[in-house]
Protein backbone atom coordinates (compact mmCIF):
# COMPACT_ATOMS: atom_id res chain seq x y z
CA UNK A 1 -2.10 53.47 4.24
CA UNK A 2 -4.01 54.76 7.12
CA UNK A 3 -6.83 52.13 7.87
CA UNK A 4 -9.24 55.01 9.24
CA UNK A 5 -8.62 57.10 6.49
CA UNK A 6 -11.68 58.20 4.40
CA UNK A 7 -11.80 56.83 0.80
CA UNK A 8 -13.18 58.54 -2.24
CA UNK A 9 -11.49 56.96 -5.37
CA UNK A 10 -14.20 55.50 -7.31
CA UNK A 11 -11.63 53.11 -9.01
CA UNK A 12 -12.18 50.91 -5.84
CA UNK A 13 -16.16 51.05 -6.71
CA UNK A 14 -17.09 47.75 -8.34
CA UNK A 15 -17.59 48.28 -12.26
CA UNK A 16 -21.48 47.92 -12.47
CA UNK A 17 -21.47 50.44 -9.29
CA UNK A 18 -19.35 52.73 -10.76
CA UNK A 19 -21.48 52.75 -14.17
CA UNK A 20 -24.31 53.12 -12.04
CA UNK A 21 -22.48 56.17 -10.67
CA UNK A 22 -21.36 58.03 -13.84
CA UNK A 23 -24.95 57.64 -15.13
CA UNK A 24 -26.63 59.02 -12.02
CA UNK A 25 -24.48 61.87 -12.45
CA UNK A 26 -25.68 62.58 -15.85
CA UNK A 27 -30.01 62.21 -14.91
CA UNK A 28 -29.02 64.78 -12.23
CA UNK A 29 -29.39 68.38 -12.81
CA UNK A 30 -26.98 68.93 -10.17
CA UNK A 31 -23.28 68.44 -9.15
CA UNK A 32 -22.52 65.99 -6.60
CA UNK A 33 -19.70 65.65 -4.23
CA UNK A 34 -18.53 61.73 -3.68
CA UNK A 35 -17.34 61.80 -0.50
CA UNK A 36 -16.53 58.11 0.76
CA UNK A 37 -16.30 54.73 -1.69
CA UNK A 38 -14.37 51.87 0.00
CA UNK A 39 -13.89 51.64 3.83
CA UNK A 40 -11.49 49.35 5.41
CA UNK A 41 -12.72 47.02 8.81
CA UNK A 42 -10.96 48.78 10.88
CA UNK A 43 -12.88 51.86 9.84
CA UNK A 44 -16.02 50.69 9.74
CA UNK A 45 -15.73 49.73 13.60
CA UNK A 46 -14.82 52.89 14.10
CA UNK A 47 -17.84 54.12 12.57
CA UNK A 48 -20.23 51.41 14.70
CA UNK A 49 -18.27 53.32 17.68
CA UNK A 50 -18.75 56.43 17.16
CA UNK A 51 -22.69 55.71 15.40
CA UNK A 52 -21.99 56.73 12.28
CA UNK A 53 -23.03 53.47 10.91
CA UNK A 54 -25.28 50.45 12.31
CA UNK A 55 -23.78 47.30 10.62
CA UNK A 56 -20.82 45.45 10.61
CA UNK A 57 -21.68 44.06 7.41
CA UNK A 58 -21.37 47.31 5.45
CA UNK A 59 -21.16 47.35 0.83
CA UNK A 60 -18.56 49.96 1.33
CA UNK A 61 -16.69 46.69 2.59
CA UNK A 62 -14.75 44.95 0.44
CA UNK A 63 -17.24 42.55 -1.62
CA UNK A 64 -16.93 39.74 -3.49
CA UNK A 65 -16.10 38.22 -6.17
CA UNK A 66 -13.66 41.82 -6.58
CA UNK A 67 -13.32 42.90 -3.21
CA UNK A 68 -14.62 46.38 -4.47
CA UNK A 69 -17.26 48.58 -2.48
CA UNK A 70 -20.92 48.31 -3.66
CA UNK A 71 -21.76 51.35 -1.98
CA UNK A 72 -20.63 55.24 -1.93
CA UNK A 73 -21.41 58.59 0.01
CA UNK A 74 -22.20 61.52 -1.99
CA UNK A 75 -24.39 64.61 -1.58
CA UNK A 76 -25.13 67.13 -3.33
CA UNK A 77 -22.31 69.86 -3.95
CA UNK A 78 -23.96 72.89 -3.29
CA UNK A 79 -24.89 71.60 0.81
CA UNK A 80 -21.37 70.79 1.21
CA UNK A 81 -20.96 74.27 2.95
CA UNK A 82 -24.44 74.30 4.74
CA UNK A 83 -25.59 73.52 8.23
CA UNK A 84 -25.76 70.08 8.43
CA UNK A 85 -26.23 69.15 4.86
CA UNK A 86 -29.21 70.73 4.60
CA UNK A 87 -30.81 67.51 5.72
CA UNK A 88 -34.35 69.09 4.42
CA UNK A 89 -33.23 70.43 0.82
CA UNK A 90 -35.55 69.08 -2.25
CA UNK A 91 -31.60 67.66 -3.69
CA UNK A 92 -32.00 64.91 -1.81
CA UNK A 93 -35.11 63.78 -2.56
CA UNK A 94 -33.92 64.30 -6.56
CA UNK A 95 -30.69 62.30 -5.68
CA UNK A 96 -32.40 59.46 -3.73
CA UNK A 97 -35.15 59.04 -6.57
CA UNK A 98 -32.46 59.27 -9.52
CA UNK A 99 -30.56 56.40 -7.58
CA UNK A 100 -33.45 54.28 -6.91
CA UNK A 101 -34.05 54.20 -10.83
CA UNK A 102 -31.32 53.03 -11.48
CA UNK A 103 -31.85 49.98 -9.58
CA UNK A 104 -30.37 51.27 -6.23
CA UNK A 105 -30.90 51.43 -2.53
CA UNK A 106 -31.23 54.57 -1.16
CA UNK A 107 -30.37 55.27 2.83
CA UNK A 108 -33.02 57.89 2.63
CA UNK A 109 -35.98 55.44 2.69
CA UNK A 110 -34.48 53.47 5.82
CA UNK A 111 -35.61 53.86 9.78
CA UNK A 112 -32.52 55.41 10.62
CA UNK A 113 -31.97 57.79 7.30
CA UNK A 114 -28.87 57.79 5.63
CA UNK A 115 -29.60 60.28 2.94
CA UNK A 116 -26.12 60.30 1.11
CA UNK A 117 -25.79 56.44 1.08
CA UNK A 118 -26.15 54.67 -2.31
CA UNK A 119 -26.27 50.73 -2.66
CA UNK A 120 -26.43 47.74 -4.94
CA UNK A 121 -27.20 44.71 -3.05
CA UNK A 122 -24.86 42.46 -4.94
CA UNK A 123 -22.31 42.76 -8.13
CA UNK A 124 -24.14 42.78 -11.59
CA UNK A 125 -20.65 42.42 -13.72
CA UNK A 126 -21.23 40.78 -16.32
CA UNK A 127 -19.27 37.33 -15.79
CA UNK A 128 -16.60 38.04 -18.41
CA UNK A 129 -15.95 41.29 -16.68
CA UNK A 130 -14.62 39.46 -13.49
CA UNK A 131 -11.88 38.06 -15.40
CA UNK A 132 -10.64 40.79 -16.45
CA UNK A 133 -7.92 42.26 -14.02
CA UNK A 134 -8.72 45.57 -12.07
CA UNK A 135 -6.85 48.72 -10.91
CA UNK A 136 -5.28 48.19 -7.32
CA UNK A 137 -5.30 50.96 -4.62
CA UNK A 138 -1.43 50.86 -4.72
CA UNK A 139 -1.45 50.93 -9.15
CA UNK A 140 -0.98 47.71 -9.87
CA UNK A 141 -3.59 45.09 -10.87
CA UNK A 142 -5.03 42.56 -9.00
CA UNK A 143 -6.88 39.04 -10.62
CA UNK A 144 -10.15 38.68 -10.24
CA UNK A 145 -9.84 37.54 -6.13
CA UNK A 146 -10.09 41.49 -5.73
CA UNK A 147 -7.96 43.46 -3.33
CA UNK A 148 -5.19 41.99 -1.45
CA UNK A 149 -6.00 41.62 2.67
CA UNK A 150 -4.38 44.44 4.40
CA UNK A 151 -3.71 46.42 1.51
CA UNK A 152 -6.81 49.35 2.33
């Protein structure tokens, strides 16, 4: 697989995320468009080269104890097509707020505003649920030590 290519497939979003995710979805009274999930090192320097990101040390990283992201990109579906997002549309706001009640971190409150970012700071699986095996990018399953180096 292409290292620098962008990753959507919530499948690769840790469980608690991913709940976190689906029930964001349904508090919103709009469509959103999840654009990015997982991100591999390789393109995550990228990103730090280009300034699309300001840490090394980014949740869309593999994490532990899965090696699944604990953060996504979305936005909302209908500023897909507009200049720029529409960087100033009331959606956001809605989006950010509906996030941040679910126990999130939105990018929107942050010095350098990262409006479509969503984050939870660590894993909230319940323990039992990390023994259980989990999807792998290539179909298989993978144990609880998450995703197999190299394999993004």
């Amino acid at each position: 697989m292409d290292p620098l290519k962008q990753r959507n497939d919530r499948r690769l979003l840790c469980p608690c995320l991913r709940e976190k995710l689906e029930k964001l979805e349904a508090l919103l009274d709009f469509p959103i468009t999840v654009y990015e999930t997982i991100r591999s090192k390789e393109l995550q320097a990228h990103y730090l080269e280009i300034g699309a990101s300001w840490t090394i040390r980014s949740l869309h990283l593999p994490q532990p104890p899965r090696g699944l992201a604990l953060a996504f990109d979305a936005a909302p579906s209908s500023y897909l097509t507009l200049k720029a997002w529409n960087p100033l549309g009331p959606l956001w706001l809605a989006y950010g707020e509906a996030g941040e009640s679910l126990g999130l971190t939105w990018g929107g409150r942050w010095r350098r505003r990262d409006k479509p970012h969503l984050q939870l700071s660590r894993c909230e699986c319940p323990p039992e649920a990390l023994l259980r095996p989990i999807l792998h990018l290539g179909g298989g399953t993978v144990s609880n030590e998450g995703v197999a180096a190299g394999s993004l």
